[in-house]
N, C-alpha and C. Protein backbone atom coordinates (compact mmCIF):
# COMPACT_ATOMS: atom_id res chain seq x y z
N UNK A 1 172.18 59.43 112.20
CA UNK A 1 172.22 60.88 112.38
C UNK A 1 171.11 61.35 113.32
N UNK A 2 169.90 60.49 113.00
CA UNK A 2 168.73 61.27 114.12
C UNK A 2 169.10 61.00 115.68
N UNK A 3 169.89 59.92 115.68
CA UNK A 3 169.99 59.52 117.21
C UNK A 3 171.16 60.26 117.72
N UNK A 4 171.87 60.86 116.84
CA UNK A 4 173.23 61.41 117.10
C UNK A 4 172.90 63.44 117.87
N UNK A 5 171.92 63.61 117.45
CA UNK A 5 170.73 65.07 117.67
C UNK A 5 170.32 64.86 118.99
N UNK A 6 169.53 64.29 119.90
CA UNK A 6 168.94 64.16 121.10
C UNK A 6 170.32 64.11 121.99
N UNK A 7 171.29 62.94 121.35
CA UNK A 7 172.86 63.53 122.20
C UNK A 7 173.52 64.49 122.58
N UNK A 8 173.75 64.97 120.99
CA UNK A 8 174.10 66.84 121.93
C UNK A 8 173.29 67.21 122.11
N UNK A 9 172.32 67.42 121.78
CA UNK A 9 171.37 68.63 122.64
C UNK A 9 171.30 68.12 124.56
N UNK A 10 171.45 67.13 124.57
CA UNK A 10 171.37 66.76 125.94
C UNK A 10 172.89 67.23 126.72
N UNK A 11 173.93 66.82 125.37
CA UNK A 11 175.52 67.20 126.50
C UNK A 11 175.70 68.73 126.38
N UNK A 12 175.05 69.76 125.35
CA UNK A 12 175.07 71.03 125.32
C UNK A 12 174.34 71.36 126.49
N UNK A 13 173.28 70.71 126.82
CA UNK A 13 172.40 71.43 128.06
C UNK A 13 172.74 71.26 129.31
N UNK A 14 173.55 69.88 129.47
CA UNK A 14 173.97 69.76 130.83
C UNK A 14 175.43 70.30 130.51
N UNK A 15 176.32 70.17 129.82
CA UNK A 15 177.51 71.60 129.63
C UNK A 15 177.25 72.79 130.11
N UNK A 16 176.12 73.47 129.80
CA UNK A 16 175.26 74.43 130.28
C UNK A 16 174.71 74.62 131.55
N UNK A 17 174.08 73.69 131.95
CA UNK A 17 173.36 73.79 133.46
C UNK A 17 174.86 73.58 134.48
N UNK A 18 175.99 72.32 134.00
CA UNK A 18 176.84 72.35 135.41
C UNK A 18 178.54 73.35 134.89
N UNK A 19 178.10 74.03 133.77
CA UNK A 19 179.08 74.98 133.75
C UNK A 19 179.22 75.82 134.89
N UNK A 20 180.14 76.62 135.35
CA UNK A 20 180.52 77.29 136.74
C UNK A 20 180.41 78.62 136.32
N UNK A 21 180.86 78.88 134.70
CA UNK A 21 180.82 80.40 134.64
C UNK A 21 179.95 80.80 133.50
N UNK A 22 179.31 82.11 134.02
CA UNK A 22 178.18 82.46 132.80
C UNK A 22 176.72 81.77 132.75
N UNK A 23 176.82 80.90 133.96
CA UNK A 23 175.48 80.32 133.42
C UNK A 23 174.13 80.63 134.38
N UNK A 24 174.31 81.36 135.10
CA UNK A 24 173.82 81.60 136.26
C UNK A 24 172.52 81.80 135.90
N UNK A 25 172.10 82.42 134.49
CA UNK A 25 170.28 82.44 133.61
C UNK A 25 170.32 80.84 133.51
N UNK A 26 171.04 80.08 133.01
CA UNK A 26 170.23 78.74 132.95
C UNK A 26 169.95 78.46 133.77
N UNK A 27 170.80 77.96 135.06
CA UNK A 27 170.82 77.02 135.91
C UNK A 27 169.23 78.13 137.11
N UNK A 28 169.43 78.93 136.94
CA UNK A 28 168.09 79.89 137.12
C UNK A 28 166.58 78.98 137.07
N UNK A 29 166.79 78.98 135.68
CA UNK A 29 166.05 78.92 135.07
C UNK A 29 165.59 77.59 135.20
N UNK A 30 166.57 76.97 135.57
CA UNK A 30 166.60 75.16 135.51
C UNK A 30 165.97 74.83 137.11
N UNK A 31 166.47 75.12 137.98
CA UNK A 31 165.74 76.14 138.86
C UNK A 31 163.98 75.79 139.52
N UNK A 32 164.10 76.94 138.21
CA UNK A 32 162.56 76.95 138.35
C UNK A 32 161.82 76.15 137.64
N UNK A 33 162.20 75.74 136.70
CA UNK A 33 161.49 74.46 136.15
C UNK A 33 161.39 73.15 136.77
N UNK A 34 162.50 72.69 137.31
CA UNK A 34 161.99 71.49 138.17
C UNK A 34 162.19 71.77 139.39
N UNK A 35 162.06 72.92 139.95
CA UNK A 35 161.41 73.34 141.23
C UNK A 35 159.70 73.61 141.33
N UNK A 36 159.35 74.15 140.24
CA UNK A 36 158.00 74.96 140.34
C UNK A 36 157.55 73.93 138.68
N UNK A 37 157.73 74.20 138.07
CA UNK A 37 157.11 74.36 136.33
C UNK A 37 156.51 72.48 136.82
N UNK A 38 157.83 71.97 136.80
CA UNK A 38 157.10 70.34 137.04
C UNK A 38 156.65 69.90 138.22
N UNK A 39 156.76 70.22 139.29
CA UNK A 39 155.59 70.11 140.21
C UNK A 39 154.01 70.41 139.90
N UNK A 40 154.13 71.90 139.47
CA UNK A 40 152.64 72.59 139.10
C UNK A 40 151.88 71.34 137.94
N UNK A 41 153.07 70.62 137.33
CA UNK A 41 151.87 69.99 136.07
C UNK A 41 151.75 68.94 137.14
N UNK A 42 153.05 68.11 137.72
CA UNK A 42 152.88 66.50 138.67
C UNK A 42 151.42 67.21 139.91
N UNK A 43 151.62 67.81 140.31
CA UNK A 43 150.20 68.07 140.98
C UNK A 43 148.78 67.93 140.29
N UNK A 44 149.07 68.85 139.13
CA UNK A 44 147.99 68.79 138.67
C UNK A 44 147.43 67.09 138.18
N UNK A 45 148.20 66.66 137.36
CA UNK A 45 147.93 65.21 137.39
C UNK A 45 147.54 64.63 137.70
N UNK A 46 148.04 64.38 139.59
CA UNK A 46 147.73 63.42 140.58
C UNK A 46 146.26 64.38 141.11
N UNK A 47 146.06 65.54 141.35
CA UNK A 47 144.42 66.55 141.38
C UNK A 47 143.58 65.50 140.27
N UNK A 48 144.18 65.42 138.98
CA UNK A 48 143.28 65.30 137.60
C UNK A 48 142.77 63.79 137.99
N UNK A 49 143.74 62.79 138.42
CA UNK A 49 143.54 61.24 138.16
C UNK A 49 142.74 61.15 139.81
N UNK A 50 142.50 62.05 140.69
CA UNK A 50 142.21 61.49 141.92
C UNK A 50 142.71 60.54 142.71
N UNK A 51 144.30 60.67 142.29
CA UNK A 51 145.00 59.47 143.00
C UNK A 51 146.08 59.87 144.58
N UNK A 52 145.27 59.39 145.43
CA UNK A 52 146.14 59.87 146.56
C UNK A 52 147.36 59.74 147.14
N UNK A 53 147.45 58.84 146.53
CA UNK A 53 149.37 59.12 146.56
C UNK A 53 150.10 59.37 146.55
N UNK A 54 149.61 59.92 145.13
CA UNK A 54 150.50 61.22 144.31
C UNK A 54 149.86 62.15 145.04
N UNK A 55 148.78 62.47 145.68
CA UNK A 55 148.68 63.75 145.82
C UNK A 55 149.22 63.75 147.56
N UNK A 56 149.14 63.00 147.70
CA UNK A 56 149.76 63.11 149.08
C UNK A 56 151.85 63.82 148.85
N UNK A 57 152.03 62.67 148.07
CA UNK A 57 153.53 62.87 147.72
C UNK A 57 154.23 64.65 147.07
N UNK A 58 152.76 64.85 146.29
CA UNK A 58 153.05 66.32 146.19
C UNK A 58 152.96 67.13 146.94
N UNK A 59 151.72 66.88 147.94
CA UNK A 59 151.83 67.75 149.45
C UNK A 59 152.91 67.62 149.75
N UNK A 60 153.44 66.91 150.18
CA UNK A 60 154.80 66.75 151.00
C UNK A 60 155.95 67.46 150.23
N UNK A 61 156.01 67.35 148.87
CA UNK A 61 156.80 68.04 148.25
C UNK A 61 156.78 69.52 148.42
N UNK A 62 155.37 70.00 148.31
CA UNK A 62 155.14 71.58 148.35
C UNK A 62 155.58 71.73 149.71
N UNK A 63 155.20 70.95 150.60
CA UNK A 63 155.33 71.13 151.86
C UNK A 63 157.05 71.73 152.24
N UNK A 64 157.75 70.84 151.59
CA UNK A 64 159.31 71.04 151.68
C UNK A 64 160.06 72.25 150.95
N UNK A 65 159.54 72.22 149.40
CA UNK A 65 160.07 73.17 149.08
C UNK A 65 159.62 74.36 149.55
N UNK A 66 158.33 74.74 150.17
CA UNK A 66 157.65 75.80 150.81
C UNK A 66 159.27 76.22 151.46
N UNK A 67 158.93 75.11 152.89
CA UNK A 67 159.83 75.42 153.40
C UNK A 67 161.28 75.62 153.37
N UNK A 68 161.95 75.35 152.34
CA UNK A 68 162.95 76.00 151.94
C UNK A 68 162.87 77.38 150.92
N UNK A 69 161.96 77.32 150.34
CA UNK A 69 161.90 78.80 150.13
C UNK A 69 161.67 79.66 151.03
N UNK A 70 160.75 79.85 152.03
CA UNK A 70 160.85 80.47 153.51
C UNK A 70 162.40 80.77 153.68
N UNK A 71 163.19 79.43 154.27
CA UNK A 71 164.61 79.84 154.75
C UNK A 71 165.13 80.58 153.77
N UNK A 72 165.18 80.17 152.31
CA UNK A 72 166.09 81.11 151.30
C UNK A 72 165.66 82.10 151.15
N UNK A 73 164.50 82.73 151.19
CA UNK A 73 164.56 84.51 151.51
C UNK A 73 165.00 84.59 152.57
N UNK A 74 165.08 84.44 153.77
CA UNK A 74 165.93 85.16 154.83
C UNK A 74 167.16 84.95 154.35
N UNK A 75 167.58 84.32 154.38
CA UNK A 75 169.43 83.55 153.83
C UNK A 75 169.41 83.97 152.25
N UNK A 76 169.09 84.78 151.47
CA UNK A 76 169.33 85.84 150.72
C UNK A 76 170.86 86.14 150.26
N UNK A 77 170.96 86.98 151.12
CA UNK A 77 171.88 87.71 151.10
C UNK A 77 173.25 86.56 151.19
N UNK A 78 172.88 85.74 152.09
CA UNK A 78 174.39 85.03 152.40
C UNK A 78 174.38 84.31 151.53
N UNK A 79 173.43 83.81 151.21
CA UNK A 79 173.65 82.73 149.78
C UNK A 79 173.84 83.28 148.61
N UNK A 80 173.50 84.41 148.24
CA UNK A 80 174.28 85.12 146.78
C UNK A 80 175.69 85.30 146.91
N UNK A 81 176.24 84.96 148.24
CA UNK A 81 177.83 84.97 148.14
C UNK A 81 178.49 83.62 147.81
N UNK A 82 177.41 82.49 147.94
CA UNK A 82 178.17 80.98 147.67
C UNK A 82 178.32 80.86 146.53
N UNK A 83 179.26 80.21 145.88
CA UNK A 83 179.99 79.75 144.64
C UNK A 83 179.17 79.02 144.41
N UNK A 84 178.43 78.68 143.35
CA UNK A 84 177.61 77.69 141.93
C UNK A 84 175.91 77.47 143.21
N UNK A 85 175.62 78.48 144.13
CA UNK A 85 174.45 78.62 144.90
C UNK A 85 173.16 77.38 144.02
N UNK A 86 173.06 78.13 143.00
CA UNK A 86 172.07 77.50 142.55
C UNK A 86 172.53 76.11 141.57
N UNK A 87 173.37 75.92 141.40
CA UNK A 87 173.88 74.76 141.23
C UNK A 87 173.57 73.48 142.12
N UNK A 88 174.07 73.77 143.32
CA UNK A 88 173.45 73.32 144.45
C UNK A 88 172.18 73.47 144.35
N UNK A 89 171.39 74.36 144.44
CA UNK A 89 169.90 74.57 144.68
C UNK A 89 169.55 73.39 143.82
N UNK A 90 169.89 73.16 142.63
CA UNK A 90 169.20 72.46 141.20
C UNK A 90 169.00 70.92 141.59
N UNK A 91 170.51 70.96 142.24
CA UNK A 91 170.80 69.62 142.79
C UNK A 91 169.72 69.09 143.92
N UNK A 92 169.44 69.86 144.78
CA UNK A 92 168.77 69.53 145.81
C UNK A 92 167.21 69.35 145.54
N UNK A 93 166.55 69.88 144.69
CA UNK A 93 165.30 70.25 143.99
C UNK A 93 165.13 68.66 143.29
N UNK A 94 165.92 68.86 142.70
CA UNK A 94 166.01 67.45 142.01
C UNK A 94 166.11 65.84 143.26
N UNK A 95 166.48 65.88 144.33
CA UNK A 95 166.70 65.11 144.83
C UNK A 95 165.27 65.44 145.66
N UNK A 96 164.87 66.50 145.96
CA UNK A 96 163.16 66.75 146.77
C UNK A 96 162.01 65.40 145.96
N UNK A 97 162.80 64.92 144.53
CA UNK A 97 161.61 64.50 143.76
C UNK A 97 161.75 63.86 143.10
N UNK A 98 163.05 62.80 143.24
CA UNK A 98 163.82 61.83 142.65
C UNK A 98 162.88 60.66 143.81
N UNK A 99 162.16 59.71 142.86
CA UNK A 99 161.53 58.90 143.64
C UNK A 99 162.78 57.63 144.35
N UNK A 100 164.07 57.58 143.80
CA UNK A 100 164.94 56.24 144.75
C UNK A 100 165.36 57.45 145.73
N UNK A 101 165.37 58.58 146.16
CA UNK A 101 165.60 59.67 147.29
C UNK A 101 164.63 59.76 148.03
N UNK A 102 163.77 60.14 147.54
CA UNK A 102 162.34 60.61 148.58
C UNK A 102 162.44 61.64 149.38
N UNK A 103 163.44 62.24 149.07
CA UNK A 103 163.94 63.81 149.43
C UNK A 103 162.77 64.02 150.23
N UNK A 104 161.86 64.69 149.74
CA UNK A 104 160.85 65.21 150.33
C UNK A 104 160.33 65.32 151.41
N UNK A 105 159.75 63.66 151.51
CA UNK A 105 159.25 62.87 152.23
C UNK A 105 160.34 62.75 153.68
N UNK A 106 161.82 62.67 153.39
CA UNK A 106 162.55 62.72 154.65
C UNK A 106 162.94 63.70 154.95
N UNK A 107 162.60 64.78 153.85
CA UNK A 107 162.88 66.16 154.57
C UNK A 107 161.51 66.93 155.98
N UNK A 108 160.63 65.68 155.07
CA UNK A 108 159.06 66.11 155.82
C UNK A 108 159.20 65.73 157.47
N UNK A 109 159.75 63.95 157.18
CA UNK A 109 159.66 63.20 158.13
C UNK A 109 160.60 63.63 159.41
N UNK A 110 161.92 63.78 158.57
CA UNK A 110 163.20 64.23 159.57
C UNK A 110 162.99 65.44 160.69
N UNK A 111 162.95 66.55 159.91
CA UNK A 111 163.01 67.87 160.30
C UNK A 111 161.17 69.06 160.25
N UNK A 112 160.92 68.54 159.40
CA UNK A 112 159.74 69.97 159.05
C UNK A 112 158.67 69.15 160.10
N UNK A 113 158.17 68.25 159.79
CA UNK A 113 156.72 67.58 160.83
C UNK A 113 157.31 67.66 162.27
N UNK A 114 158.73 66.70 162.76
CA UNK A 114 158.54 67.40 164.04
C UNK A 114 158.76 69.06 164.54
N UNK A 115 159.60 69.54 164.21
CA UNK A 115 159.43 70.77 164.07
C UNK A 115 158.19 71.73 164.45
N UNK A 116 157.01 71.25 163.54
CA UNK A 116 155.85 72.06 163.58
C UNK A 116 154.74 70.90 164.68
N UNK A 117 155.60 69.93 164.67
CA UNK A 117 154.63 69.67 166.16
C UNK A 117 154.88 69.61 167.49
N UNK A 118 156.22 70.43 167.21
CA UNK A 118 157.10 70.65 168.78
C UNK A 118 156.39 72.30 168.86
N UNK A 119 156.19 73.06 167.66
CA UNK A 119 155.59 74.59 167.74
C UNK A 119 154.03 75.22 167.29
N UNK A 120 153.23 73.86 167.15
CA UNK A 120 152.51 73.80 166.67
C UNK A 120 151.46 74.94 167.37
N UNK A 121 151.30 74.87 168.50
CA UNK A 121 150.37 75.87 169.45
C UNK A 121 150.55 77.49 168.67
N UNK A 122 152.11 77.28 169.06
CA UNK A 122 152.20 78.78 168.58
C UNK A 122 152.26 79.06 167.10
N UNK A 123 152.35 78.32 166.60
CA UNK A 123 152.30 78.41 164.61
C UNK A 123 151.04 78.81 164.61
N UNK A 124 149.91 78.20 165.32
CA UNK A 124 148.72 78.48 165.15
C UNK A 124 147.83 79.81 165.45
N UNK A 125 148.65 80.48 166.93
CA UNK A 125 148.33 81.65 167.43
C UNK A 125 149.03 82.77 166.29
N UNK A 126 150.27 82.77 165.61
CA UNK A 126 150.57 83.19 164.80
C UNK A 126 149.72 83.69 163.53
N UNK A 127 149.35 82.25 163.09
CA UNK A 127 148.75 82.69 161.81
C UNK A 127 147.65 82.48 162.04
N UNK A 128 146.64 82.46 162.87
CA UNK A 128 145.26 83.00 163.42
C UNK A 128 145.47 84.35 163.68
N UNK A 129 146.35 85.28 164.12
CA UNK A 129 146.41 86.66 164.37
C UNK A 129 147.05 87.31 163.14
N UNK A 130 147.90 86.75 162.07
CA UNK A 130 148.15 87.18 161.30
C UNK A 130 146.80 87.08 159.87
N UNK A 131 145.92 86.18 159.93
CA UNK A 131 144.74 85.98 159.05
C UNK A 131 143.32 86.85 159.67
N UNK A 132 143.62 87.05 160.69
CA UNK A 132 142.82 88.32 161.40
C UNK A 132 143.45 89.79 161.29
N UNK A 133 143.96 90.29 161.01
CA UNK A 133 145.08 91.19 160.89
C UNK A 133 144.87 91.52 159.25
N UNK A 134 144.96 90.04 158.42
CA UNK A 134 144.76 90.39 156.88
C UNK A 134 143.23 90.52 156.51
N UNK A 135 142.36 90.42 157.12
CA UNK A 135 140.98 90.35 156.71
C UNK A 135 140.40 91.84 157.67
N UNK A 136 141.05 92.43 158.64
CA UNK A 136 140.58 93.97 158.86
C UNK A 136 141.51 94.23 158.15
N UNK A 137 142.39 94.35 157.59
CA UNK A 137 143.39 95.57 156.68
C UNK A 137 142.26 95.26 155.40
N UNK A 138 142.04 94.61 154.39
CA UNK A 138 141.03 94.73 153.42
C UNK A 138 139.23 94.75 153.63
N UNK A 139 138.85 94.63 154.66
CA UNK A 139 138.00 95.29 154.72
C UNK A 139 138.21 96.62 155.40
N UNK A 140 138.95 96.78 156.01
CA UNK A 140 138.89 98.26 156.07
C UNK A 140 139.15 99.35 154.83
N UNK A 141 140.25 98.86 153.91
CA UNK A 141 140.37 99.04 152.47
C UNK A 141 139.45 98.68 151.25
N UNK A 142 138.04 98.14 151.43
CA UNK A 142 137.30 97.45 150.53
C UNK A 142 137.53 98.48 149.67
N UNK A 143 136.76 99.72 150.00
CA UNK A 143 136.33 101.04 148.93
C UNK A 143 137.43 101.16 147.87
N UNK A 144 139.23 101.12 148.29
CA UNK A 144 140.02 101.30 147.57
C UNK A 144 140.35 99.86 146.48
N UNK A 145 140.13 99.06 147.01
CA UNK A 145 140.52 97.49 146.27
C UNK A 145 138.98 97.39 145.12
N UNK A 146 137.67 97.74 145.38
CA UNK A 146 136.57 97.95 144.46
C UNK A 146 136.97 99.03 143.60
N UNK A 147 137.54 99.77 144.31
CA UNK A 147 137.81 101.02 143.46
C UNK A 147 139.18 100.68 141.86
N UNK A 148 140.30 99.72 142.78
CA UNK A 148 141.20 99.74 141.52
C UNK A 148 140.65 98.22 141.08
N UNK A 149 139.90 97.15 141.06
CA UNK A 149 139.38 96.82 140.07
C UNK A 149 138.38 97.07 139.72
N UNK A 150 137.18 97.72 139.73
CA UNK A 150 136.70 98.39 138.98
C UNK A 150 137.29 98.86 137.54
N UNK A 151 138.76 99.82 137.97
CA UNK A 151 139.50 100.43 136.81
C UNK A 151 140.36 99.33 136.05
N UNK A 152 140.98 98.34 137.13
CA UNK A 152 141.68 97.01 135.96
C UNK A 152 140.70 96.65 135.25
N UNK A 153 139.20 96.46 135.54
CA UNK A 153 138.41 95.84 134.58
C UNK A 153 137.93 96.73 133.33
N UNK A 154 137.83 98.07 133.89
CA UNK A 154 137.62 99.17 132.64
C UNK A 154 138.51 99.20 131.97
N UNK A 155 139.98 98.98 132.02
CA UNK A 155 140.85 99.05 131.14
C UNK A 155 140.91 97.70 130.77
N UNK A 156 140.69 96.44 131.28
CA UNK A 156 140.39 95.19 130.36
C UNK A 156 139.70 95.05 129.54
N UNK A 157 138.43 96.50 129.29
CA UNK A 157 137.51 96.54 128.37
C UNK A 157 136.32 95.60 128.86
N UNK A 158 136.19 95.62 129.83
CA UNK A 158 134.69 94.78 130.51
C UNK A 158 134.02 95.73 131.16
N UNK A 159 132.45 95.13 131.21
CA UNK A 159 131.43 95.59 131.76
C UNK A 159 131.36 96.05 133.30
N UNK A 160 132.06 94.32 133.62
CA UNK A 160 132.03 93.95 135.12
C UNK A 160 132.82 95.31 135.69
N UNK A 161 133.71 96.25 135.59
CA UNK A 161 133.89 97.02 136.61
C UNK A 161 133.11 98.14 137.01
N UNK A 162 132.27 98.36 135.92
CA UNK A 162 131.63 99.59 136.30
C UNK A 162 130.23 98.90 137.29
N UNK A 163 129.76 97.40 136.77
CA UNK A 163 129.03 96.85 137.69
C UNK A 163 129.41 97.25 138.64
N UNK A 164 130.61 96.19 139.39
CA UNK A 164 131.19 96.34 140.73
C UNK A 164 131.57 98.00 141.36
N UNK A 165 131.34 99.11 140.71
CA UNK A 165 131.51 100.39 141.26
C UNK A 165 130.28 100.76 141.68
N UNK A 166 128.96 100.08 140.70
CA UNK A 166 127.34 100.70 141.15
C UNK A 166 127.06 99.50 142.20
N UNK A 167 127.98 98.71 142.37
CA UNK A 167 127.30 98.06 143.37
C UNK A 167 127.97 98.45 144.94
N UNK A 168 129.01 99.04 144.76
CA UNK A 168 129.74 98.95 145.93
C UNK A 168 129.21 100.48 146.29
N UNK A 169 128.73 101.27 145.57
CA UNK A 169 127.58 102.86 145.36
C UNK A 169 127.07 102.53 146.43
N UNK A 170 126.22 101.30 145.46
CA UNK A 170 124.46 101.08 146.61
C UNK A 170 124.95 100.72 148.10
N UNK A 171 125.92 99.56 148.21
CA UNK A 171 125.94 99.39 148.83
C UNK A 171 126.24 100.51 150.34
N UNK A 172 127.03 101.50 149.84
CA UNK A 172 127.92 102.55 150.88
C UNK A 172 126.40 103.25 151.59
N UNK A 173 125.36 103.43 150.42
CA UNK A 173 124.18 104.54 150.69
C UNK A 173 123.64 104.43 152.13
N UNK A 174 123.48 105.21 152.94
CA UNK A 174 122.48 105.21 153.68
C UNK A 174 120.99 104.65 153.38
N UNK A 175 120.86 103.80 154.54
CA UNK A 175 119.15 103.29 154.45
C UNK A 175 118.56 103.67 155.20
N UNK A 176 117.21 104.36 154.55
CA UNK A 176 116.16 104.73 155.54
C UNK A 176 115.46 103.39 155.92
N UNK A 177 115.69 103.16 157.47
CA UNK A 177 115.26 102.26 158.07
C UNK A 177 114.37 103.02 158.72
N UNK A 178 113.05 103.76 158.30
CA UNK A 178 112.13 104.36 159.70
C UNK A 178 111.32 103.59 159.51
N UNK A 179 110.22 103.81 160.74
CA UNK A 179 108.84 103.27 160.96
C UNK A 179 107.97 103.54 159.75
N UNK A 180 108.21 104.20 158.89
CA UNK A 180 106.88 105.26 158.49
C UNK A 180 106.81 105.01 157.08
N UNK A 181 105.60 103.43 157.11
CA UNK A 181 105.68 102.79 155.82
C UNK A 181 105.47 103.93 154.47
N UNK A 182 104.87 104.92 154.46
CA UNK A 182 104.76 105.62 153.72
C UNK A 182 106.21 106.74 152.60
N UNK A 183 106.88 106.53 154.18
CA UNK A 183 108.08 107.05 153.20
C UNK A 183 109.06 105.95 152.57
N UNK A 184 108.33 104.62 152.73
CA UNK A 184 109.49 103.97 151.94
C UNK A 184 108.41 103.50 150.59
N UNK A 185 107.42 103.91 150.56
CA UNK A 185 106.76 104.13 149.16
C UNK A 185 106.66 105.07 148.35
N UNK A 186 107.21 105.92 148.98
CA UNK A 186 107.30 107.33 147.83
C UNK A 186 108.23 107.49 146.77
């Protein structure tokens, strides 16, 4: 009887994941678990043991699925019209990280590495002007971003925001920078 339990629960779940109708929350869901959920721990792992292999192999993985998540927000729209979409998706996720596939790795090798070293110049002018672009939009915004955590932290019930409001105070103040040692002793 105990061995007869791990059976269905396994043919109920894959009944479930490659059903066609109604299932569109699992296979979702399925999805994101061995798209994201088991990567995030297999990374962490190969981070934890210092083993470069694995961590190489997970680069390459993030590397790929990056890049197919990139294409699937633009392709959005057209792909919520394909029949069992993420069915497919599940399938392919799974094969990114099926070690007799190496998905990944020939998705890296095939298409994504040359790719970015046929455009590499300009990938770079890109997101050098786009990481310049994001660092004046928040400092030009500091006052407002100190300002709403400050308040996430007051409503977290911590100290630290009202710190970070007297500090970002001092900081705004005018300094008397004169000659006239006397008035900076008074």
């Amino acid at each position: 009887m105990a061995l007869l339990a791990p059976s269905i629960t396994s043919e109920v779940g894959l009944r479930l994941l490659l059903s066609p109708i109604g299932s569109n929350v699992v296979t979702r869901a399925a999805c994101c678990s061995v798209g994201i959920v088991l990567p995030v721990y297999s990374t962490y792992q190969a981070l934890e043991a210092d083993d470069e292999t694995q961590q190489r192999k997970w680069l390459i993985y993030w590397a790929a699925y990056g890049s197919f998540s990139l294409a699937e927000v633009f392709a959005d729209k057209l792909l919520s019209w394909v029949p069992m979409y993420y069915h497919m998706k599940f399938a392919f996720l799974v094969w990114l990280q099926l070690p007799s596939a190496d998905g990944a790795a020939q998705l890296y090798r095939k298409h994504l590495r040359p790719f970015l070293l046929k455009h590499q110049a300009r990938v770079d002018l890109l997101m050098n002007s786009a990481y310049k672009e994001a660092a004046r939009l928040i400092s030009s915004h500091q006052a407002e971003i100190d300002y709403a955590t400050s308040v996430y932290l007051k409503i977290k019930g911590t100290d630290e925001g009202a710190t970070i409001a007297r500090s970002h105070e001092t900081a705004r103040q005018p300094r008397n920078d004169g000659d006239d040692e006397s008035s900076r002793n008074t």
